[in-house]
PDB file of N, CA and C in Angstrom:
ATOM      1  N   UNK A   1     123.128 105.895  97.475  1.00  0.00           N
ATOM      2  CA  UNK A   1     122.124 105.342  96.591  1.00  0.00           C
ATOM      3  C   UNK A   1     120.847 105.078  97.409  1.00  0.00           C
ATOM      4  N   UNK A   2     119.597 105.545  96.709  1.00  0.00           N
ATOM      5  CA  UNK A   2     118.223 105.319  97.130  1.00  0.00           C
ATOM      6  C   UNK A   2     118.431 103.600  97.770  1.00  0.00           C
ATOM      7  N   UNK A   3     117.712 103.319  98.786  1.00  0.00           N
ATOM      8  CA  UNK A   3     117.309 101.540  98.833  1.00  0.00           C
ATOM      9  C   UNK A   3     117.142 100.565  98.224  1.00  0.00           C
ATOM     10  N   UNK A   4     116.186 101.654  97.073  1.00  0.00           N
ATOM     11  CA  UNK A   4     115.147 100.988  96.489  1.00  0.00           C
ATOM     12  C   UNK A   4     116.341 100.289  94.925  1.00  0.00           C
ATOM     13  N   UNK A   5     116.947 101.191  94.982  1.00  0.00           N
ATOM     14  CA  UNK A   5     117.856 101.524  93.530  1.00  0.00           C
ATOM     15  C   UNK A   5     118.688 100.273  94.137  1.00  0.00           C
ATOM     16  N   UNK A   6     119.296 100.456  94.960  1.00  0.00           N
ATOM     17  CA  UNK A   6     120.599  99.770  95.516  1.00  0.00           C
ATOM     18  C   UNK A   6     120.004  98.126  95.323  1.00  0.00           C
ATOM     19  N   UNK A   7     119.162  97.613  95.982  1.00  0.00           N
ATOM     20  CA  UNK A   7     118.719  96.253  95.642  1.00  0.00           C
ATOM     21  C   UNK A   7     118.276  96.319  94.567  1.00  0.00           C
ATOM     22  N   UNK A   8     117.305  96.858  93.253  1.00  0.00           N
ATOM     23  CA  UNK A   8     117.306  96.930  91.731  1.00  0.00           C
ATOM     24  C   UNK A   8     118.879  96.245  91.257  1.00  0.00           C
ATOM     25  N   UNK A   9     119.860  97.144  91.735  1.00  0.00           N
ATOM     26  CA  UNK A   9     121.086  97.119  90.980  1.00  0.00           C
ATOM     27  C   UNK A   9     122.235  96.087  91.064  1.00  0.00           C
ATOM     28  N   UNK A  10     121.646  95.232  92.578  1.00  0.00           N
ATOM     29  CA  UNK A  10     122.262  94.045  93.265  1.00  0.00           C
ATOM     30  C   UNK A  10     121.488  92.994  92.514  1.00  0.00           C
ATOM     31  N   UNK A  11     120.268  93.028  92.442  1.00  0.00           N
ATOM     32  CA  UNK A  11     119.025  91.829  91.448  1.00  0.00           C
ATOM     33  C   UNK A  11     119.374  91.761  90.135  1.00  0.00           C
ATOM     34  N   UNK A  12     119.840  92.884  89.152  1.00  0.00           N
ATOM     35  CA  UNK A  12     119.740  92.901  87.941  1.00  0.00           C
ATOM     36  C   UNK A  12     120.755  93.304  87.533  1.00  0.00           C
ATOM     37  N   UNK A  13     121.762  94.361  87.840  1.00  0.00           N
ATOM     38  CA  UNK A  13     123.015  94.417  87.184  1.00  0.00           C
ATOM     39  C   UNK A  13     124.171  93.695  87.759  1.00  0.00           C
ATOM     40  N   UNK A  14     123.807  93.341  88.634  1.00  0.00           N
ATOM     41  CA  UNK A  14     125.068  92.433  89.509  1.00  0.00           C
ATOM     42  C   UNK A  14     125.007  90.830  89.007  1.00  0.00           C
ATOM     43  N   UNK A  15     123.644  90.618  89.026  1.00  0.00           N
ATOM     44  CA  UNK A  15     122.888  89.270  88.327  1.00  0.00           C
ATOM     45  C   UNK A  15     122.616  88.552  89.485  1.00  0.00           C
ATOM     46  N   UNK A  16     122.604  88.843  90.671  1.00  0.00           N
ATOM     47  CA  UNK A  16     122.384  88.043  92.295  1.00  0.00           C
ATOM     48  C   UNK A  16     121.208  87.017  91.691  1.00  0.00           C
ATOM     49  N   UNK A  17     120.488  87.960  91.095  1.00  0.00           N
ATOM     50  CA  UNK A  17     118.421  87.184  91.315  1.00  0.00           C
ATOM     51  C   UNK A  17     118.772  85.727  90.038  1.00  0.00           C
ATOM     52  N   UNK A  18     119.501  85.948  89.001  1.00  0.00           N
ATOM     53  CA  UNK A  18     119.595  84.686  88.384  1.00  0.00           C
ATOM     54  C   UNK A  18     120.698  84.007  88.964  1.00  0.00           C
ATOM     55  N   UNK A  19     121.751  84.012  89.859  1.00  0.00           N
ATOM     56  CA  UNK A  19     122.478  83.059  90.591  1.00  0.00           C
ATOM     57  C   UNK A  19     121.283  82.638  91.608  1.00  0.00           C
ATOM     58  N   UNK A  20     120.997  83.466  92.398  1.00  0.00           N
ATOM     59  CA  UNK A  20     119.748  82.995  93.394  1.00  0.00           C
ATOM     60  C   UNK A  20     118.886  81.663  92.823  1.00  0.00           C
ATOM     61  N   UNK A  21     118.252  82.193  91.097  1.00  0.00           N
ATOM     62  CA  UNK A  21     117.333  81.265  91.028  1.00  0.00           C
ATOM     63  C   UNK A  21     117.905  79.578  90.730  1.00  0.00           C
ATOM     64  N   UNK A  22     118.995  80.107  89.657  1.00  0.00           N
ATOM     65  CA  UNK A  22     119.972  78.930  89.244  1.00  0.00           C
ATOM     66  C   UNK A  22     120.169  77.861  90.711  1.00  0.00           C
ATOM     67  N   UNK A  23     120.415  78.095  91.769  1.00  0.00           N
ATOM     68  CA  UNK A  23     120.723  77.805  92.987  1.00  0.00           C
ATOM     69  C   UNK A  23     119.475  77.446  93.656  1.00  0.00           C
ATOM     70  N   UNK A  24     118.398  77.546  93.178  1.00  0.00           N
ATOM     71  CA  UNK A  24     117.622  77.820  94.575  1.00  0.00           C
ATOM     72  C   UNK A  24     117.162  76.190  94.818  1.00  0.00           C
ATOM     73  N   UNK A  25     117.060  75.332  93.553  1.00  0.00           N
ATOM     74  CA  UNK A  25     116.726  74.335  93.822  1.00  0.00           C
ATOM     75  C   UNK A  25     117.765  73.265  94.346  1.00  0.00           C
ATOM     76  N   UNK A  26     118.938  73.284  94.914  1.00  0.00           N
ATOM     77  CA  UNK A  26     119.665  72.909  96.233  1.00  0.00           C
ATOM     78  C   UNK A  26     119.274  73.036  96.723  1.00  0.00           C
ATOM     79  N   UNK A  27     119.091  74.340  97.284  1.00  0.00           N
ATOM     80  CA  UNK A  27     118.733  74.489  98.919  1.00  0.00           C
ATOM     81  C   UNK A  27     117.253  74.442  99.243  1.00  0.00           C
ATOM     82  N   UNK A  28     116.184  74.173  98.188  1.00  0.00           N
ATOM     83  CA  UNK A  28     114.927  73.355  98.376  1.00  0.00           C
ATOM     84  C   UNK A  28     114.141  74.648  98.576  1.00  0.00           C
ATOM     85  N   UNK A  29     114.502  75.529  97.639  1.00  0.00           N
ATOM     86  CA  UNK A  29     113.832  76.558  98.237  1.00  0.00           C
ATOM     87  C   UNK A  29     113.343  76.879  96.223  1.00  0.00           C
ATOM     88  N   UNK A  30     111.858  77.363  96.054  1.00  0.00           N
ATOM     89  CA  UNK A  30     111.207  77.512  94.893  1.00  0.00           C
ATOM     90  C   UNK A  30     111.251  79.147  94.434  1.00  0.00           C
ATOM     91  N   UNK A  31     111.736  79.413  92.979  1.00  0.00           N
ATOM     92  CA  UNK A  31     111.925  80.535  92.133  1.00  0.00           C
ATOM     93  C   UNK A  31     110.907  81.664  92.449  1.00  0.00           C
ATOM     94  N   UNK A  32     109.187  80.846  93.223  1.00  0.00           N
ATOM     95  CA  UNK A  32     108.474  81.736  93.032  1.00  0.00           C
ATOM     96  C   UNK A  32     108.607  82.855  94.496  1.00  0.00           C
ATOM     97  N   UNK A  33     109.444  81.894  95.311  1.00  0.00           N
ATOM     98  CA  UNK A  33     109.103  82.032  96.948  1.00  0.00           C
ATOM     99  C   UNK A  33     110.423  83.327  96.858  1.00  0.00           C
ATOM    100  N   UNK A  34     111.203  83.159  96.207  1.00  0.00           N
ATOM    101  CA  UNK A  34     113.139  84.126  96.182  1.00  0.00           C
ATOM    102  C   UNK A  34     112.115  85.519  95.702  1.00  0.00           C
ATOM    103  N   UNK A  35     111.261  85.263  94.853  1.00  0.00           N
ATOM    104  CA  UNK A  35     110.902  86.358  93.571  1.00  0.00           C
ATOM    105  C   UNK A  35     110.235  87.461  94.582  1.00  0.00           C
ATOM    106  N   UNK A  36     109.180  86.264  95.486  1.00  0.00           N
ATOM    107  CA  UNK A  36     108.517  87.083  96.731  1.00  0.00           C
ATOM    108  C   UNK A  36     109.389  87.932  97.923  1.00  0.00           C
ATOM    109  N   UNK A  37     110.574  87.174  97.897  1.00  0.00           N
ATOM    110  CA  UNK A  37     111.451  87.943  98.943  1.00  0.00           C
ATOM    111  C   UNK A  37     111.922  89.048  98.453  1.00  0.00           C
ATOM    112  N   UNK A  38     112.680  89.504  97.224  1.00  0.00           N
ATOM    113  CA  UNK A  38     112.891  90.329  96.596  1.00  0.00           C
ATOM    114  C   UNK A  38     111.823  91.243  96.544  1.00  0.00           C
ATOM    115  N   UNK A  39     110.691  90.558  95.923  1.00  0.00           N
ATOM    116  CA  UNK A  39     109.233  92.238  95.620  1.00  0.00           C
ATOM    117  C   UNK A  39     109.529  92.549  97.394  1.00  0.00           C
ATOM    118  N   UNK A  40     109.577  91.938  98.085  1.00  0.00           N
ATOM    119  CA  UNK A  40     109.006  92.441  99.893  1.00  0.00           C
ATOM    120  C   UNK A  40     109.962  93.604 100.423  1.00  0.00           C
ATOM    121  N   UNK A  41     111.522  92.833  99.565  1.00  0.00           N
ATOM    122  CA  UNK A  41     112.785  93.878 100.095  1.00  0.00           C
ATOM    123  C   UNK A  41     112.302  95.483  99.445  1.00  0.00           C
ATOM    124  N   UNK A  42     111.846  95.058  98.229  1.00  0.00           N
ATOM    125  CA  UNK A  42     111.829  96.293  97.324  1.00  0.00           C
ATOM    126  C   UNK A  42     111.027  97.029  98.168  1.00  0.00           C
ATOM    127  N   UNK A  43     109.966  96.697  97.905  1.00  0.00           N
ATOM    128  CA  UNK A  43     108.772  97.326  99.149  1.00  0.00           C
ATOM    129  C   UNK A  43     109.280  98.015 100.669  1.00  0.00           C
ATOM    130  N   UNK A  44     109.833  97.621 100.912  1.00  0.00           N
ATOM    131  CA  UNK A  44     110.132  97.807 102.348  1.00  0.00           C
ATOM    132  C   UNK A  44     110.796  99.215 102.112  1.00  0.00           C
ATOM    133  N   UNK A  45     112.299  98.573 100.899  1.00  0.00           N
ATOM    134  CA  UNK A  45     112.735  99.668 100.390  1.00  0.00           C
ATOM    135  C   UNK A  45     112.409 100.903  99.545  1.00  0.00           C
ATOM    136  N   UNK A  46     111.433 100.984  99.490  1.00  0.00           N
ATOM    137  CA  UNK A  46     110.479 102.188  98.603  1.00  0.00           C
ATOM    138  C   UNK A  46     110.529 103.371  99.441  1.00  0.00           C
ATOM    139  N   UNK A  47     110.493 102.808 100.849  1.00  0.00           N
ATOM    140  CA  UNK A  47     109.615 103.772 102.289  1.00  0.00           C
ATOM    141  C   UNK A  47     110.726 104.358 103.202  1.00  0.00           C
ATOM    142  N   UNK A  48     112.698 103.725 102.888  1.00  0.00           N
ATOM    143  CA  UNK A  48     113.635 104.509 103.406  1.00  0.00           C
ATOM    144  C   UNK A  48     114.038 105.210 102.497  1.00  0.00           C
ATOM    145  N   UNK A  49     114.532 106.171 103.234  1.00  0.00           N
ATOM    146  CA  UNK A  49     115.583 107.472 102.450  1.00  0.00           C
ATOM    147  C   UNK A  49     116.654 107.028 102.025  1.00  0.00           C
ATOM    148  N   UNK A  50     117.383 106.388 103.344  1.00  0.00           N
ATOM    149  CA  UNK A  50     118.656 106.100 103.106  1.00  0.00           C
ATOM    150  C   UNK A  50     118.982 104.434 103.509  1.00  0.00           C
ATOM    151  N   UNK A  51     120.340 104.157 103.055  1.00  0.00           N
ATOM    152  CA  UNK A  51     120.597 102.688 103.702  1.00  0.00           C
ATOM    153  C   UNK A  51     120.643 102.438 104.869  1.00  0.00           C
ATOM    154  N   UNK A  52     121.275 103.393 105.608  1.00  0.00           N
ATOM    155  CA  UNK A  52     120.971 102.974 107.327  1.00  0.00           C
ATOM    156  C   UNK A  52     119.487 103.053 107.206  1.00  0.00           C
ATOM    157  N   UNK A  53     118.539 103.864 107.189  1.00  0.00           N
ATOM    158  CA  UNK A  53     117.502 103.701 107.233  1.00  0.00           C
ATOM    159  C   UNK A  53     117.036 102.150 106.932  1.00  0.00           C
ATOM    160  N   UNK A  54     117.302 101.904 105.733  1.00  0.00           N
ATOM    161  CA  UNK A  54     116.365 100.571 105.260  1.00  0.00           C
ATOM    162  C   UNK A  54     116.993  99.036 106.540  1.00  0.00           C
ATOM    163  N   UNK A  55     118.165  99.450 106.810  1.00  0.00           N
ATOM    164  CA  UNK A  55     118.748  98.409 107.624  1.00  0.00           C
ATOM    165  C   UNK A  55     118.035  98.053 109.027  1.00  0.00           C
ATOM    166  N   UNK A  56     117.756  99.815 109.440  1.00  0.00           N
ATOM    167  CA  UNK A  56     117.034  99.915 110.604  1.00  0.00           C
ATOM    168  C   UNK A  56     115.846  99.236 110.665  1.00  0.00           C
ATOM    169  N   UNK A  57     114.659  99.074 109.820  1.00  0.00           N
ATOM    170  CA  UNK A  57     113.735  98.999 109.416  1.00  0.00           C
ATOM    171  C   UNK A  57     113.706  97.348 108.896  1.00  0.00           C
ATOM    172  N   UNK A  58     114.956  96.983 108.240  1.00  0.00           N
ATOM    173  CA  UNK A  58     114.782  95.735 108.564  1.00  0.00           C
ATOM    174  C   UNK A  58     115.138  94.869 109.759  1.00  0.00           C
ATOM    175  N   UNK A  59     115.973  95.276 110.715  1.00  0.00           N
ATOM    176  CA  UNK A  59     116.545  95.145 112.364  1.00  0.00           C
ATOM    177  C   UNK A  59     115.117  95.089 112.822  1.00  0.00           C
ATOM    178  N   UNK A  60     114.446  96.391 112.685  1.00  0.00           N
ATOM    179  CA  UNK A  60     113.284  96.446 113.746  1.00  0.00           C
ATOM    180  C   UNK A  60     111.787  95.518 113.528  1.00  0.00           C
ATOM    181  N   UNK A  61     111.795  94.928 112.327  1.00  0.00           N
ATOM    182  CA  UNK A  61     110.745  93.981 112.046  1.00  0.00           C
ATOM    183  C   UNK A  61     111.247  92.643 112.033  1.00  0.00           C
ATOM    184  N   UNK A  62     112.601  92.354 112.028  1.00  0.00           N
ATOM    185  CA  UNK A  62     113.270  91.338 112.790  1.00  0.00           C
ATOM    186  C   UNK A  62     112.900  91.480 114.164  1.00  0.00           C
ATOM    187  N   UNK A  63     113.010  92.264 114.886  1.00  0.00           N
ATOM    188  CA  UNK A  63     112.447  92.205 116.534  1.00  0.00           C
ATOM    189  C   UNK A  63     111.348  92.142 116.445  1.00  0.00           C
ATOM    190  N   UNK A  64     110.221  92.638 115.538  1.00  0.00           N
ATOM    191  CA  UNK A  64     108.850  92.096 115.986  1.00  0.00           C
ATOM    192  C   UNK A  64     108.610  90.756 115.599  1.00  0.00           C
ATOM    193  N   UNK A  65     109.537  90.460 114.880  1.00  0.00           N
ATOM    194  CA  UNK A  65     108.839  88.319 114.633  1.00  0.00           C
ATOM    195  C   UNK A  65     109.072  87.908 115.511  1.00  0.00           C
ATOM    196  N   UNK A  66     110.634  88.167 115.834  1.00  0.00           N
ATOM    197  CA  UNK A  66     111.208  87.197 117.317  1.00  0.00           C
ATOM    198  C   UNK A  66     110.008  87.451 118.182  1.00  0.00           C
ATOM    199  N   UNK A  67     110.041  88.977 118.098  1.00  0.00           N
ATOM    200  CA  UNK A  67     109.046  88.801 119.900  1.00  0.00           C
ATOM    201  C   UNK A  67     107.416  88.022 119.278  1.00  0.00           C
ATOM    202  N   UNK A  68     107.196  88.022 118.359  1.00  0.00           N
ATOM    203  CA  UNK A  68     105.785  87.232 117.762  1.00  0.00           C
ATOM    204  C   UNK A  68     105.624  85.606 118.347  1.00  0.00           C
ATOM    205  N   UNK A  69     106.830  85.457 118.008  1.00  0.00           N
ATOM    206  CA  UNK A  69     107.419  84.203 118.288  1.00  0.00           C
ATOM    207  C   UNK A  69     107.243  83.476 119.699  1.00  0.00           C
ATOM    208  N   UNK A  70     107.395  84.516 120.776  1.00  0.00           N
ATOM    209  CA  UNK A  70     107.580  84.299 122.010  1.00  0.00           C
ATOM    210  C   UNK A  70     106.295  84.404 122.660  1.00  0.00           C
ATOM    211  N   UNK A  71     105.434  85.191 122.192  1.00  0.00           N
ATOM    212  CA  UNK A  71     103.881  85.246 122.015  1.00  0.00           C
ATOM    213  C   UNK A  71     102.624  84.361 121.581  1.00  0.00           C
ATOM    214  N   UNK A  72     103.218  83.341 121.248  1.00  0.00           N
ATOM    215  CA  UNK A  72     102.582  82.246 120.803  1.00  0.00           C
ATOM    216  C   UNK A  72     101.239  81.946 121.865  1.00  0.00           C
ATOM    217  N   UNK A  73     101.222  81.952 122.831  1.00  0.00           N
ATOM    218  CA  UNK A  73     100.021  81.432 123.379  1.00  0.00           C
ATOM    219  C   UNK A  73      98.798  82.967 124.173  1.00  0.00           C
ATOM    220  N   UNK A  74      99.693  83.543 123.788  1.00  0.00           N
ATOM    221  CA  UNK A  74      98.747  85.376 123.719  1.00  0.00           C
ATOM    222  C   UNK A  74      97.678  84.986 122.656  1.00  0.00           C
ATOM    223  N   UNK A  75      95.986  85.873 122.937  1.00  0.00           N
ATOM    224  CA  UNK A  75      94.965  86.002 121.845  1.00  0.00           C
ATOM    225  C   UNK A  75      95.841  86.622 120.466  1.00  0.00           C
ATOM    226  N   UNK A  76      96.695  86.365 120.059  1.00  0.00           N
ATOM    227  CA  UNK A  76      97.081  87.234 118.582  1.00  0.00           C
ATOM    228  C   UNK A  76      96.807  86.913 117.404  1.00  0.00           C
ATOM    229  N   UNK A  77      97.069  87.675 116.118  1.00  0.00           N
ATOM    230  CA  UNK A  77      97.187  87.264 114.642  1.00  0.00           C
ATOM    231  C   UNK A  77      98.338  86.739 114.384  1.00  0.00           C
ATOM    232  N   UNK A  78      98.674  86.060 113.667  1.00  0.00           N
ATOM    233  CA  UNK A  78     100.173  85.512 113.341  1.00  0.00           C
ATOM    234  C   UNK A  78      99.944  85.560 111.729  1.00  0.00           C
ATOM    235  N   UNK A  79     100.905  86.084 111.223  1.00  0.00           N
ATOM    236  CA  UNK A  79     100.604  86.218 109.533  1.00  0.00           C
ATOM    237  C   UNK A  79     101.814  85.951 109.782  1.00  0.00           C
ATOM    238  N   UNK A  80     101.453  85.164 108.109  1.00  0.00           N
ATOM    239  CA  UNK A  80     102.991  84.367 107.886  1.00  0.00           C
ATOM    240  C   UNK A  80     102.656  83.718 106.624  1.00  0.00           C
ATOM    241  N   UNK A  81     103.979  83.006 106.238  1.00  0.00           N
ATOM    242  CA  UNK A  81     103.672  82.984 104.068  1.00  0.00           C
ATOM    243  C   UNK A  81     103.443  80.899 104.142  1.00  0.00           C
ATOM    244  N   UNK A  82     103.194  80.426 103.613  1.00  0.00           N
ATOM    245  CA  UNK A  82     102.598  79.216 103.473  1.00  0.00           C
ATOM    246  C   UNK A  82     103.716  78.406 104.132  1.00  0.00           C
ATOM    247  N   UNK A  83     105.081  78.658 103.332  1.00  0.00           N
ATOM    248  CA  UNK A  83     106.287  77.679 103.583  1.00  0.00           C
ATOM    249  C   UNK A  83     106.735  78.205 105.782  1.00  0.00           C
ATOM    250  N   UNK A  84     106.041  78.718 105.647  1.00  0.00           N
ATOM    251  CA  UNK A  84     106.657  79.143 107.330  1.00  0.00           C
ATOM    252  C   UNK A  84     105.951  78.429 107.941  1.00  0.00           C
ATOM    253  N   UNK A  85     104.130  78.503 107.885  1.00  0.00           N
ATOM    254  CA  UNK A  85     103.537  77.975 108.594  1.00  0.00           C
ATOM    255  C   UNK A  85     103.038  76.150 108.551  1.00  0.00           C
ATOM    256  N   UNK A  86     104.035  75.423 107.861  1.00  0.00           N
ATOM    257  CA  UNK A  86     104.038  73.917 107.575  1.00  0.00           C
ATOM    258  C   UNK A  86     104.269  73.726 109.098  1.00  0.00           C
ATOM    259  N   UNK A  87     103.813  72.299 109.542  1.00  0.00           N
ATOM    260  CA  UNK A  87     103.562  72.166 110.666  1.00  0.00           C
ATOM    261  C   UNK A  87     103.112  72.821 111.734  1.00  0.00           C
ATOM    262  N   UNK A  88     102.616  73.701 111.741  1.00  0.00           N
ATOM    263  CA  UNK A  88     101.642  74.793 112.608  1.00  0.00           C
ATOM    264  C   UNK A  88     100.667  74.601 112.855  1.00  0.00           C
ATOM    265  N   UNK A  89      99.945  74.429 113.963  1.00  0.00           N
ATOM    266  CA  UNK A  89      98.548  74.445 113.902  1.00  0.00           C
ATOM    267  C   UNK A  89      97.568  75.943 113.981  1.00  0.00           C
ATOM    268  N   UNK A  90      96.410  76.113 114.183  1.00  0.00           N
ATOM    269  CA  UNK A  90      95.845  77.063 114.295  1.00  0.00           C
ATOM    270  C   UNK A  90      94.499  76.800 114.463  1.00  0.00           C
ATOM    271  N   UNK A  91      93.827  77.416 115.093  1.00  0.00           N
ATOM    272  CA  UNK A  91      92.263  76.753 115.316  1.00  0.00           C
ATOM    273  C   UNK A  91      91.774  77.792 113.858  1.00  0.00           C
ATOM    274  N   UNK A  92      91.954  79.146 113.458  1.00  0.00           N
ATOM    275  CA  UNK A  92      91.317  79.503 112.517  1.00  0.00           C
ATOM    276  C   UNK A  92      92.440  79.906 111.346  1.00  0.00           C
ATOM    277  N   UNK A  93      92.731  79.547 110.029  1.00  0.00           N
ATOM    278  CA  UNK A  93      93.364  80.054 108.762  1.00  0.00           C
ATOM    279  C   UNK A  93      92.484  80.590 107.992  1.00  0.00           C
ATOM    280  N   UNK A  94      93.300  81.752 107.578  1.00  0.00           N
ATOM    281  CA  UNK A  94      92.398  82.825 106.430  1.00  0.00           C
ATOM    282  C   UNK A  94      93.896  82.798 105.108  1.00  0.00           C
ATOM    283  N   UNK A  95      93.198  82.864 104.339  1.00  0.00           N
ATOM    284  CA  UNK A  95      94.676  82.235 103.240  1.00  0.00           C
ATOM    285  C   UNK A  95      94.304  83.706 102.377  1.00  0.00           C
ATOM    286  N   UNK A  96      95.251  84.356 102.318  1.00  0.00           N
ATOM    287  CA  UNK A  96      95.025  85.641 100.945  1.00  0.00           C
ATOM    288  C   UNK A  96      96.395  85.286  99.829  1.00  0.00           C
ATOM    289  N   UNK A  97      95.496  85.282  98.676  1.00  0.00           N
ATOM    290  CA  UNK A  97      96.634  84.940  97.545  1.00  0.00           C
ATOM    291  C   UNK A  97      96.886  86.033  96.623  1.00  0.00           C
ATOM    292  N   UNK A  98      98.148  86.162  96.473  1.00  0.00           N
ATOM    293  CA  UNK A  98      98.956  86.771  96.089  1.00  0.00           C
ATOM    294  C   UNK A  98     100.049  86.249  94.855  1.00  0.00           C
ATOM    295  N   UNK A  99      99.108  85.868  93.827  1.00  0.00           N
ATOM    296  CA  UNK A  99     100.217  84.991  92.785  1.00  0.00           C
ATOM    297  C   UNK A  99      98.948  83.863  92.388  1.00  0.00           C
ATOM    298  N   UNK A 100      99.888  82.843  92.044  1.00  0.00           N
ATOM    299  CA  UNK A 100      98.870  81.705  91.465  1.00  0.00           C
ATOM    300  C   UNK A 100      99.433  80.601  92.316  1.00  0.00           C
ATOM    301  N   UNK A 101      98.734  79.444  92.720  1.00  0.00           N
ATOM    302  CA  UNK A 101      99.027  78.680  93.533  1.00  0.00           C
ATOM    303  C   UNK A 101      97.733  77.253  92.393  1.00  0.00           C
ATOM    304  N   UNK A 102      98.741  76.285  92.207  1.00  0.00           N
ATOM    305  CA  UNK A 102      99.825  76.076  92.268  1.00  0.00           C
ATOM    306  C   UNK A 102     100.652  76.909  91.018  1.00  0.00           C
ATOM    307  N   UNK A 103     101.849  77.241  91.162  1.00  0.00           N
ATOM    308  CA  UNK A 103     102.969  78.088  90.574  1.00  0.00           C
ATOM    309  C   UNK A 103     103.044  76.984  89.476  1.00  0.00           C
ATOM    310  N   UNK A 104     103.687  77.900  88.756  1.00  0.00           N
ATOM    311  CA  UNK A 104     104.202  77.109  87.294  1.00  0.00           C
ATOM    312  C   UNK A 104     105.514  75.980  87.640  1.00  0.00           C
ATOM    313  N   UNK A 105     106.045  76.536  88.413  1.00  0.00           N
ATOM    314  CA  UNK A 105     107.519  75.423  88.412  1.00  0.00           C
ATOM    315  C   UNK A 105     106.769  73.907  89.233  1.00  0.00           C
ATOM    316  N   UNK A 106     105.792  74.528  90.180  1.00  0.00           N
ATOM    317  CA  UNK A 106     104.878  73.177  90.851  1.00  0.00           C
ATOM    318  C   UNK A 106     104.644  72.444  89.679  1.00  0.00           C
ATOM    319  N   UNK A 107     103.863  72.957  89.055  1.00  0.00           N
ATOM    320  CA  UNK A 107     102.902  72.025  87.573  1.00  0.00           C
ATOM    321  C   UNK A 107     104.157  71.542  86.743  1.00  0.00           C
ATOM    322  N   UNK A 108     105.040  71.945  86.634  1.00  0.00           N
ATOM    323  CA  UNK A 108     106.229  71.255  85.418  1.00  0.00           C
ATOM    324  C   UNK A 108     106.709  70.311  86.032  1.00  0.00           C
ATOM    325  N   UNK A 109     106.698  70.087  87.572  1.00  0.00           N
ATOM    326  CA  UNK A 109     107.333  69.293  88.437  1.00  0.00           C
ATOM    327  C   UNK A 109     106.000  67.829  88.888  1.00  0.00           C
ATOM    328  N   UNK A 110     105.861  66.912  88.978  1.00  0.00           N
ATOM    329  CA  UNK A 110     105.246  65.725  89.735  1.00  0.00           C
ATOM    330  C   UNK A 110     105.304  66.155  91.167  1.00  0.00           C
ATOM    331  N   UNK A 111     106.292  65.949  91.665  1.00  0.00           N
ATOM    332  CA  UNK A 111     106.584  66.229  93.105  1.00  0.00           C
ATOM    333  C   UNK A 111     106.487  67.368  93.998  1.00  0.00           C
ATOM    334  N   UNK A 112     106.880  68.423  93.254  1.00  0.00           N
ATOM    335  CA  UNK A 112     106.247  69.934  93.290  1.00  0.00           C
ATOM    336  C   UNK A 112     104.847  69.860  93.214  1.00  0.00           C
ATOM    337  N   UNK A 113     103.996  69.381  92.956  1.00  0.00           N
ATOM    338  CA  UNK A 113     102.762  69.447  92.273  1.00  0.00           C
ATOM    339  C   UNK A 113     101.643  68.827  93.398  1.00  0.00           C
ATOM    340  N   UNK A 114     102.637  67.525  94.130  1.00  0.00           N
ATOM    341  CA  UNK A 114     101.403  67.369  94.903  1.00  0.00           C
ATOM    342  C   UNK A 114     102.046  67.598  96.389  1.00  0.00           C
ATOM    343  N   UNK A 115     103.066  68.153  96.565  1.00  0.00           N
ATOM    344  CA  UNK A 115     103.340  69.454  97.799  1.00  0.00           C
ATOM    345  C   UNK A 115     102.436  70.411  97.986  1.00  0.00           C
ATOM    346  N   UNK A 116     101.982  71.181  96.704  1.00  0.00           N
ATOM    347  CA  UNK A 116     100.938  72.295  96.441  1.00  0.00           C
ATOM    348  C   UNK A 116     100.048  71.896  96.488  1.00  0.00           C
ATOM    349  N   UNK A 117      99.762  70.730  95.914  1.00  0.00           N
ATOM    350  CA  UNK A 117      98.282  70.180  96.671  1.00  0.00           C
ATOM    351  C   UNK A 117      98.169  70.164  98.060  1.00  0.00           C
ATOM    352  N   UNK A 118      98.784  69.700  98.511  1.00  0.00           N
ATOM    353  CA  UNK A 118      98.815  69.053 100.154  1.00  0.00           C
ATOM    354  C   UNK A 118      98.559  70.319 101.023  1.00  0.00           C
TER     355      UNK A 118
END
C-alpha cells in the first residue's frame, strides 16, 4: 500500500484519528495540534513510494532534530510549532500561521483561551 493510503486508512477506516481525539484531552494535548500531526504525516507521505521508504524518511528527520538539538548555540534557524517552543528563548521570533489561532476548542474553553493568549 501507497504511504499516503496506508495512514488515510489507519485515520479513517480503522477510526485511530477519533480515538486520538476522544483521548487527547488526558494527555493535555489539543484536537487542533493531533489534526496537524496527521496533515504533516500525510505530507511527508505523499513523497514515498513505499513503506520502508516513508519509515526511512521519517528515521532520517528524526536525526536532523536530535542533531538540531545539539546545535543550540551554532548561528542557526530553529523552526518549531508553538507547543515545542514554550519556555525557549530566542533573541528573534518570526511566527507563520497556519490555521486560526486562537482555535475553536481554545474559545469554547476559559482556560484554553487564555493559554492562547499568553
Amino acid at each position: 500500500m501507497h504511504p499516503l493510503h496506508a495512514i488515510r486508512a489507519i485515520r479513517e477506516d480503522l477510526g485511530y484519528e477519533k480515538v486520538v481525539k476522544k483521548i487527547a484531552g488526558r494527555f493535555g494535548l489539543s484536537r487542533d495540534y493531533l489534526a496537524d500531526v496527521f496533515s504533516i504525516l500525510e505530507m511527508i507521505a505523499c513523497h514515498q513510494a513505499t513503506l520502508p521508504d516513508f519509515a526511512k524518511r521519517l528515521n532520517a528527520l528524526e536525526r536532523i532534530i536530535l542533531s538540531s538539538k545539539q546545535n543550540r548555540n551554532e548561528n542557526v534557524l530553529t523552526l518549531t510549532t508553538f507547543h515545542s517552543s514554550k519556555g525557549l528563548e530566542f533573541d528573534r521570533v518570526y511566527i507563520l500561521v497556519n490555521g486560526t489561532i486562537p482555535s475553536f476548542e481554545d474559545i469554547e474553553q476559559k482556560e484554553r483561551m487564555e493559554e492562547a493568549v499568553r
